[in-house]
C-alpha atoms as a PDB file:
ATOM      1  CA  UNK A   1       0.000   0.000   0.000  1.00  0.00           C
ATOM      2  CA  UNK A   2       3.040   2.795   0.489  1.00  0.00           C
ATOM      3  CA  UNK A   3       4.797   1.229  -2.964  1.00  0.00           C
ATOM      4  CA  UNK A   4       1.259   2.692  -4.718  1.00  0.00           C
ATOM      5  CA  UNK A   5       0.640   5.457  -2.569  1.00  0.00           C
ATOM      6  CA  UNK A   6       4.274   6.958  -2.990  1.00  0.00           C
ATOM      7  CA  UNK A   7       4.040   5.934  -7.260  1.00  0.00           C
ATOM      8  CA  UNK A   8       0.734   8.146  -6.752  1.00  0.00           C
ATOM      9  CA  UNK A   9       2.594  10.976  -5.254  1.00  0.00           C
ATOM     10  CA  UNK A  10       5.292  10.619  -7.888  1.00  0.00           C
ATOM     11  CA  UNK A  11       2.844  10.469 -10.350  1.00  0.00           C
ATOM     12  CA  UNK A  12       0.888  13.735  -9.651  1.00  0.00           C
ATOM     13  CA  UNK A  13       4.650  15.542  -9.217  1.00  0.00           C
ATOM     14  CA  UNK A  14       5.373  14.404 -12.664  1.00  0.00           C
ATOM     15  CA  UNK A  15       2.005  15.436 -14.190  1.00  0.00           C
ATOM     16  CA  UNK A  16       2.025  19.003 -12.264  1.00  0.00           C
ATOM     17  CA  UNK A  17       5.669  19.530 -12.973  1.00  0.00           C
ATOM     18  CA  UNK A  18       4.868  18.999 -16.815  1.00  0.00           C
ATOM     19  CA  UNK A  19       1.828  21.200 -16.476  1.00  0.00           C
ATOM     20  CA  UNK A  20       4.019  24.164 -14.909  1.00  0.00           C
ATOM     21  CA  UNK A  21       6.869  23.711 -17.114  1.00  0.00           C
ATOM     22  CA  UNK A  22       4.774  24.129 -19.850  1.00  0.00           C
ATOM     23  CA  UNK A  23       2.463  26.799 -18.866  1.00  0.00           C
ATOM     24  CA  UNK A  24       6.000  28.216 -17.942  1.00  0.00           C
ATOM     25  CA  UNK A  25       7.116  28.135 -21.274  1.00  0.00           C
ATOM     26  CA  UNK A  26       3.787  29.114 -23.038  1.00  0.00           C
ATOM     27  CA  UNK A  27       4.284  32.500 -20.847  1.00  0.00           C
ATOM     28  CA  UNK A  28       7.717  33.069 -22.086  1.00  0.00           C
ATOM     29  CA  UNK A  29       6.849  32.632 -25.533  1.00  0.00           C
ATOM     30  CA  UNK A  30       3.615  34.802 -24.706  1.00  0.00           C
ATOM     31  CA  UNK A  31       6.098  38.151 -22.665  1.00  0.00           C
ATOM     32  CA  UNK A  32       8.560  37.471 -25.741  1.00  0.00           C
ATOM     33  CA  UNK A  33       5.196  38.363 -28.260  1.00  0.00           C
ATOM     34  CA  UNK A  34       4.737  41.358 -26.153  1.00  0.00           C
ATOM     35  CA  UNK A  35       7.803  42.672 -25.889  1.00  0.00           C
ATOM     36  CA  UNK A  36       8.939  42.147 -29.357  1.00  0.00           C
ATOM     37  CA  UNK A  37       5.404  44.052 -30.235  1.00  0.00           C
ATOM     38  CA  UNK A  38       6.700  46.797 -27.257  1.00  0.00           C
ATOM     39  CA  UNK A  39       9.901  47.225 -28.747  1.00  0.00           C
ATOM     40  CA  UNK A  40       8.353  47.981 -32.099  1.00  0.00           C
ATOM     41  CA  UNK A  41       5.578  50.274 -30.833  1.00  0.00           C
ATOM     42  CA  UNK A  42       8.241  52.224 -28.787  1.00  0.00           C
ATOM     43  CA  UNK A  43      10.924  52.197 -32.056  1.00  0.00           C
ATOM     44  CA  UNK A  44       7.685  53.704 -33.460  1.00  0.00           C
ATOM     45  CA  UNK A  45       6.921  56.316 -31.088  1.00  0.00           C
ATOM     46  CA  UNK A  46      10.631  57.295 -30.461  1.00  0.00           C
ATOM     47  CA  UNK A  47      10.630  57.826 -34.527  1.00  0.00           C
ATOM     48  CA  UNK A  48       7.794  59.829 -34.461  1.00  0.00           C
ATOM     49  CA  UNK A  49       9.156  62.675 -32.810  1.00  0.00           C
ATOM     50  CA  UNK A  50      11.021  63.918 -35.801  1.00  0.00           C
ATOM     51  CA  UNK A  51       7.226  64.921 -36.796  1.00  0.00           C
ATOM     52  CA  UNK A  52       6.415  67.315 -34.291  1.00  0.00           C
ATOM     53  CA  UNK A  53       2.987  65.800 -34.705  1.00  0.00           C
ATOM     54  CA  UNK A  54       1.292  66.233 -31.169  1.00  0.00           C
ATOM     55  CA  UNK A  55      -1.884  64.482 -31.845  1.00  0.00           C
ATOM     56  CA  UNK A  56       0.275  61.240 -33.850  1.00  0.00           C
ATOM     57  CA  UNK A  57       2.232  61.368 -29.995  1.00  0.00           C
ATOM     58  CA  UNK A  58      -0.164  61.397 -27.668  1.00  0.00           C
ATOM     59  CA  UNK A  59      -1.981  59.000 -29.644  1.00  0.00           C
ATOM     60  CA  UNK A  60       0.825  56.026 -28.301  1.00  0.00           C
ATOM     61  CA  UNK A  61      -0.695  56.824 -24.476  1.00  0.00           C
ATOM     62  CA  UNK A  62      -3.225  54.786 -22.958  1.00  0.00           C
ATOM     63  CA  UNK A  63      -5.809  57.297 -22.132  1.00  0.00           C
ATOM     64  CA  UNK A  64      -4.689  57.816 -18.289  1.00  0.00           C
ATOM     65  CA  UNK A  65      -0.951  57.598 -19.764  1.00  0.00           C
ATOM     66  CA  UNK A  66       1.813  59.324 -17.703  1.00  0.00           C
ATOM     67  CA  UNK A  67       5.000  61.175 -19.021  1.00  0.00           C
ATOM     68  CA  UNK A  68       7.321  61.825 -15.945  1.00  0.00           C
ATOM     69  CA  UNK A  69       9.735  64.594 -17.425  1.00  0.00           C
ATOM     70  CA  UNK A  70      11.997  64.123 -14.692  1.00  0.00           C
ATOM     71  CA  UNK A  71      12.947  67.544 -13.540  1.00  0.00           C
ATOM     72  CA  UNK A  72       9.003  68.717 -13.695  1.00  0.00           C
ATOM     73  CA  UNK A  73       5.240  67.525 -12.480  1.00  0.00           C
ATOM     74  CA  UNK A  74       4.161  64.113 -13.936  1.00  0.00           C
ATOM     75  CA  UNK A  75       1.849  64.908 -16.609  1.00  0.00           C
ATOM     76  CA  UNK A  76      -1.301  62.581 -16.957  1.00  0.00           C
ATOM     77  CA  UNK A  77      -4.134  61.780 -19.391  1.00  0.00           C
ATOM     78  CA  UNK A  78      -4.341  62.690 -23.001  1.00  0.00           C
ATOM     79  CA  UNK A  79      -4.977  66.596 -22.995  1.00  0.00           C
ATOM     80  CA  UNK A  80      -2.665  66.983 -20.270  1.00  0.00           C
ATOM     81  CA  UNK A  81      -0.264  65.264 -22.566  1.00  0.00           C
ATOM     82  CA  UNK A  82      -1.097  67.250 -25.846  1.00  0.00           C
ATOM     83  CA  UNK A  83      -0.947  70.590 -24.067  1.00  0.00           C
ATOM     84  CA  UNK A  84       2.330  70.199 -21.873  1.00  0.00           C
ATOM     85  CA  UNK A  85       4.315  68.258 -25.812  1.00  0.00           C
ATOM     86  CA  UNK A  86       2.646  71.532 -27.931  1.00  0.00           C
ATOM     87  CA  UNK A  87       4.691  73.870 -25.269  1.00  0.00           C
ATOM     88  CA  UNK A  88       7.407  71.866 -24.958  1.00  0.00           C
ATOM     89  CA  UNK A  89       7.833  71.621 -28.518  1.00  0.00           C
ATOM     90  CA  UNK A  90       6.399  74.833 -29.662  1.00  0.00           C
ATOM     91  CA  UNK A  91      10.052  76.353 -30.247  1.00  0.00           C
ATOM     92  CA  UNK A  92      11.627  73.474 -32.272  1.00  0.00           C
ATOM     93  CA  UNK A  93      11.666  73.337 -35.845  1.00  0.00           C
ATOM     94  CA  UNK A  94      13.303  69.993 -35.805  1.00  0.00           C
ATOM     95  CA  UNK A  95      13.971  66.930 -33.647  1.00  0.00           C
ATOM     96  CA  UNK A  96      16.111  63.649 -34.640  1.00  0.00           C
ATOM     97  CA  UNK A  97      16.274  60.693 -31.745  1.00  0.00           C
ATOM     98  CA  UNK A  98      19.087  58.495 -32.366  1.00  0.00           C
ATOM     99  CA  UNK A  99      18.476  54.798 -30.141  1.00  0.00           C
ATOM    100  CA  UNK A 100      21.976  53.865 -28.758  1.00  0.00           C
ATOM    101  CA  UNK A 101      20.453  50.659 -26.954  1.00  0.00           C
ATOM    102  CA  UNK A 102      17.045  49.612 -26.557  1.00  0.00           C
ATOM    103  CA  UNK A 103      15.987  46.618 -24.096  1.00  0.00           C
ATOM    104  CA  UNK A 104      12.613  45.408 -23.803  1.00  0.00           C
ATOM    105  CA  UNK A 105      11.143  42.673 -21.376  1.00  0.00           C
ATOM    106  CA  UNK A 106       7.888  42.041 -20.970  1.00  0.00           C
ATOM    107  CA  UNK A 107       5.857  45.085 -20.674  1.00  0.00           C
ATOM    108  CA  UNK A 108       9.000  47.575 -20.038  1.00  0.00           C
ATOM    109  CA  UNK A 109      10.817  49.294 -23.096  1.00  0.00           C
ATOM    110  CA  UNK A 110      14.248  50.790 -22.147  1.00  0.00           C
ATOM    111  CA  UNK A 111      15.544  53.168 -24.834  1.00  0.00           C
ATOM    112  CA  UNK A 112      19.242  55.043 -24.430  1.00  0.00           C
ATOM    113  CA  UNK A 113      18.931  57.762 -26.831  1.00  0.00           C
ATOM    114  CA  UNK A 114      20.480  61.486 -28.182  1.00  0.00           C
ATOM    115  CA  UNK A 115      18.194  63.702 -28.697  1.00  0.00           C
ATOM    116  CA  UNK A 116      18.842  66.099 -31.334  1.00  0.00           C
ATOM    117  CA  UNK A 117      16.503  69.081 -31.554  1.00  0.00           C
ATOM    118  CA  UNK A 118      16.960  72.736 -33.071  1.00  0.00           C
ATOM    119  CA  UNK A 119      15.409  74.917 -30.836  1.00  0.00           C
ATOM    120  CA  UNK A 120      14.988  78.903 -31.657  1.00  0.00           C
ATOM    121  CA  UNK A 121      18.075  78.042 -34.352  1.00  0.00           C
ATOM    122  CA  UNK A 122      19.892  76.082 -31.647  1.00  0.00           C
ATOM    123  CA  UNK A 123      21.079  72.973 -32.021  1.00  0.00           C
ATOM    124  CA  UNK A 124      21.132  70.732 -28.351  1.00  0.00           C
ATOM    125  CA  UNK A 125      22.215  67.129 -28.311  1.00  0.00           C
ATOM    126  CA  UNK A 126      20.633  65.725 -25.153  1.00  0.00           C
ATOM    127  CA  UNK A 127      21.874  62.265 -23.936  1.00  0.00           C
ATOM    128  CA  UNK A 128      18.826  60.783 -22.415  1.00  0.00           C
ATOM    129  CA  UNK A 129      17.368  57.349 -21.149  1.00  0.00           C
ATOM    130  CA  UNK A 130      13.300  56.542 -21.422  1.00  0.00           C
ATOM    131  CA  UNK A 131      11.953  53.848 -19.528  1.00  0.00           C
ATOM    132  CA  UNK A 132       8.380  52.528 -21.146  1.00  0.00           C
ATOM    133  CA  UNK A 133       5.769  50.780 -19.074  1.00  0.00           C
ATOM    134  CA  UNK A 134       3.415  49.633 -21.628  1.00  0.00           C
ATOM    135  CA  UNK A 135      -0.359  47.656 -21.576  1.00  0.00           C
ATOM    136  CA  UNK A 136      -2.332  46.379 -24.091  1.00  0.00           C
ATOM    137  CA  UNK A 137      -0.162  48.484 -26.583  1.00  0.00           C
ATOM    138  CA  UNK A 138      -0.235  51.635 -25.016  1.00  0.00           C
ATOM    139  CA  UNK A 139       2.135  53.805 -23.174  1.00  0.00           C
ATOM    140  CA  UNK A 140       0.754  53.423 -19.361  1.00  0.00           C
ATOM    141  CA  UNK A 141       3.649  55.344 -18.009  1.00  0.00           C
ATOM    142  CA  UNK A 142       7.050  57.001 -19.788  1.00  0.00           C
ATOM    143  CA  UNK A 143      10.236  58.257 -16.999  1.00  0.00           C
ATOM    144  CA  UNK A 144      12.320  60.308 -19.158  1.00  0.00           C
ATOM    145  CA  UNK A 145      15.476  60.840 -17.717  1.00  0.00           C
ATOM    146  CA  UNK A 146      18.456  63.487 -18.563  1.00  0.00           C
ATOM    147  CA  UNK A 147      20.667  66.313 -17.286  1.00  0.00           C
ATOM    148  CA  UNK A 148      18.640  69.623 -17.531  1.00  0.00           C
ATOM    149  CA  UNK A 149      21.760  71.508 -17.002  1.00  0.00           C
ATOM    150  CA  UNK A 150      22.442  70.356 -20.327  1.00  0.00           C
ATOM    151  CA  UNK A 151      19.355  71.178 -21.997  1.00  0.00           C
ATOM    152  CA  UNK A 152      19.356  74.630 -20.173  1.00  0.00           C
ATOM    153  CA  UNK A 153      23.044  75.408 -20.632  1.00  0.00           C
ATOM    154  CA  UNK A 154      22.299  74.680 -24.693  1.00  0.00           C
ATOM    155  CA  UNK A 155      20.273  76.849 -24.721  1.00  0.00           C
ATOM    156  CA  UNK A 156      21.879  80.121 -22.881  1.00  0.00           C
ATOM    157  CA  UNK A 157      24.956  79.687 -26.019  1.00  0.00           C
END
């Protein structure tokens, strides 16, 4: 009676150790899907920029979507967004970001970039890093972080 009891034990171990191992695996396969689709939504919205399109931007955020610009307020929702990018942007007449690395797991994008921008004729190259929290597509939350002294130093030349 042990001799069956302990090959029942070892049987149900086996059978929920195959059932875990492959639900493990079907949820790698399913957080690579997501982050390869993160990666490219993010390469798209990092592209974008050059557009100074503020509508085509916000457009990436889920509607409750946060942009933490490091040095100010976290801006949230949609027309929050659109009217703190059109002032933000409102002196540029062009912007290039250049990715230096981008890593994406799961739902988190991680994008090293330089910012090029031409602001009132000026030309600033900003070193920054963006960290993406995404959901269901959508930008859910965006830390953008960078030296302002940099920025703000550009600018006074």
């Amino acid at each position: 009676m042990k001799n069956l009891t302990t090959n029942y034990i070892f049987a149900i171990l086996v059978l929920f150790s195959t059932l875990f191992s492959t639900i493990t695996a079907a949820d790698r396969e399913e957080n690579a899907m997501t982050a390869d689709n993160n990666e490219k939504i993010i390469r798209a919205f990092v592209s974008s920029w050059s557009e100074l399109d503020v509508d085509k931007l916000v457009s990436y955020f889920s509607e409750d979507g946060t942009y933490y610009n490091m040095p100010t307020q976290p801006i949230k929702g949609h027309e929050n967004l659109k009217n703190f990018i059109a002032g933000f942007i409102r002196n540029w007449s062009s912007t290039n970001w250049e990715i230096i690395n981008l890593i994406a797991k799961d739902d988190v994008v991680m994008v090293e970039r330089i910012d090029i921008t031409i602001v009132n004729g000026k030309e600033i190259t900003l070193p920054c890093l963006g960290v993406f929290e995404m959901q269901d597509g959508k930008i859910i939350e965006w830390r953008d972080y960078f030296d302002l002294a940099t920025y703000t130093n550009a600018l006074k030349k």
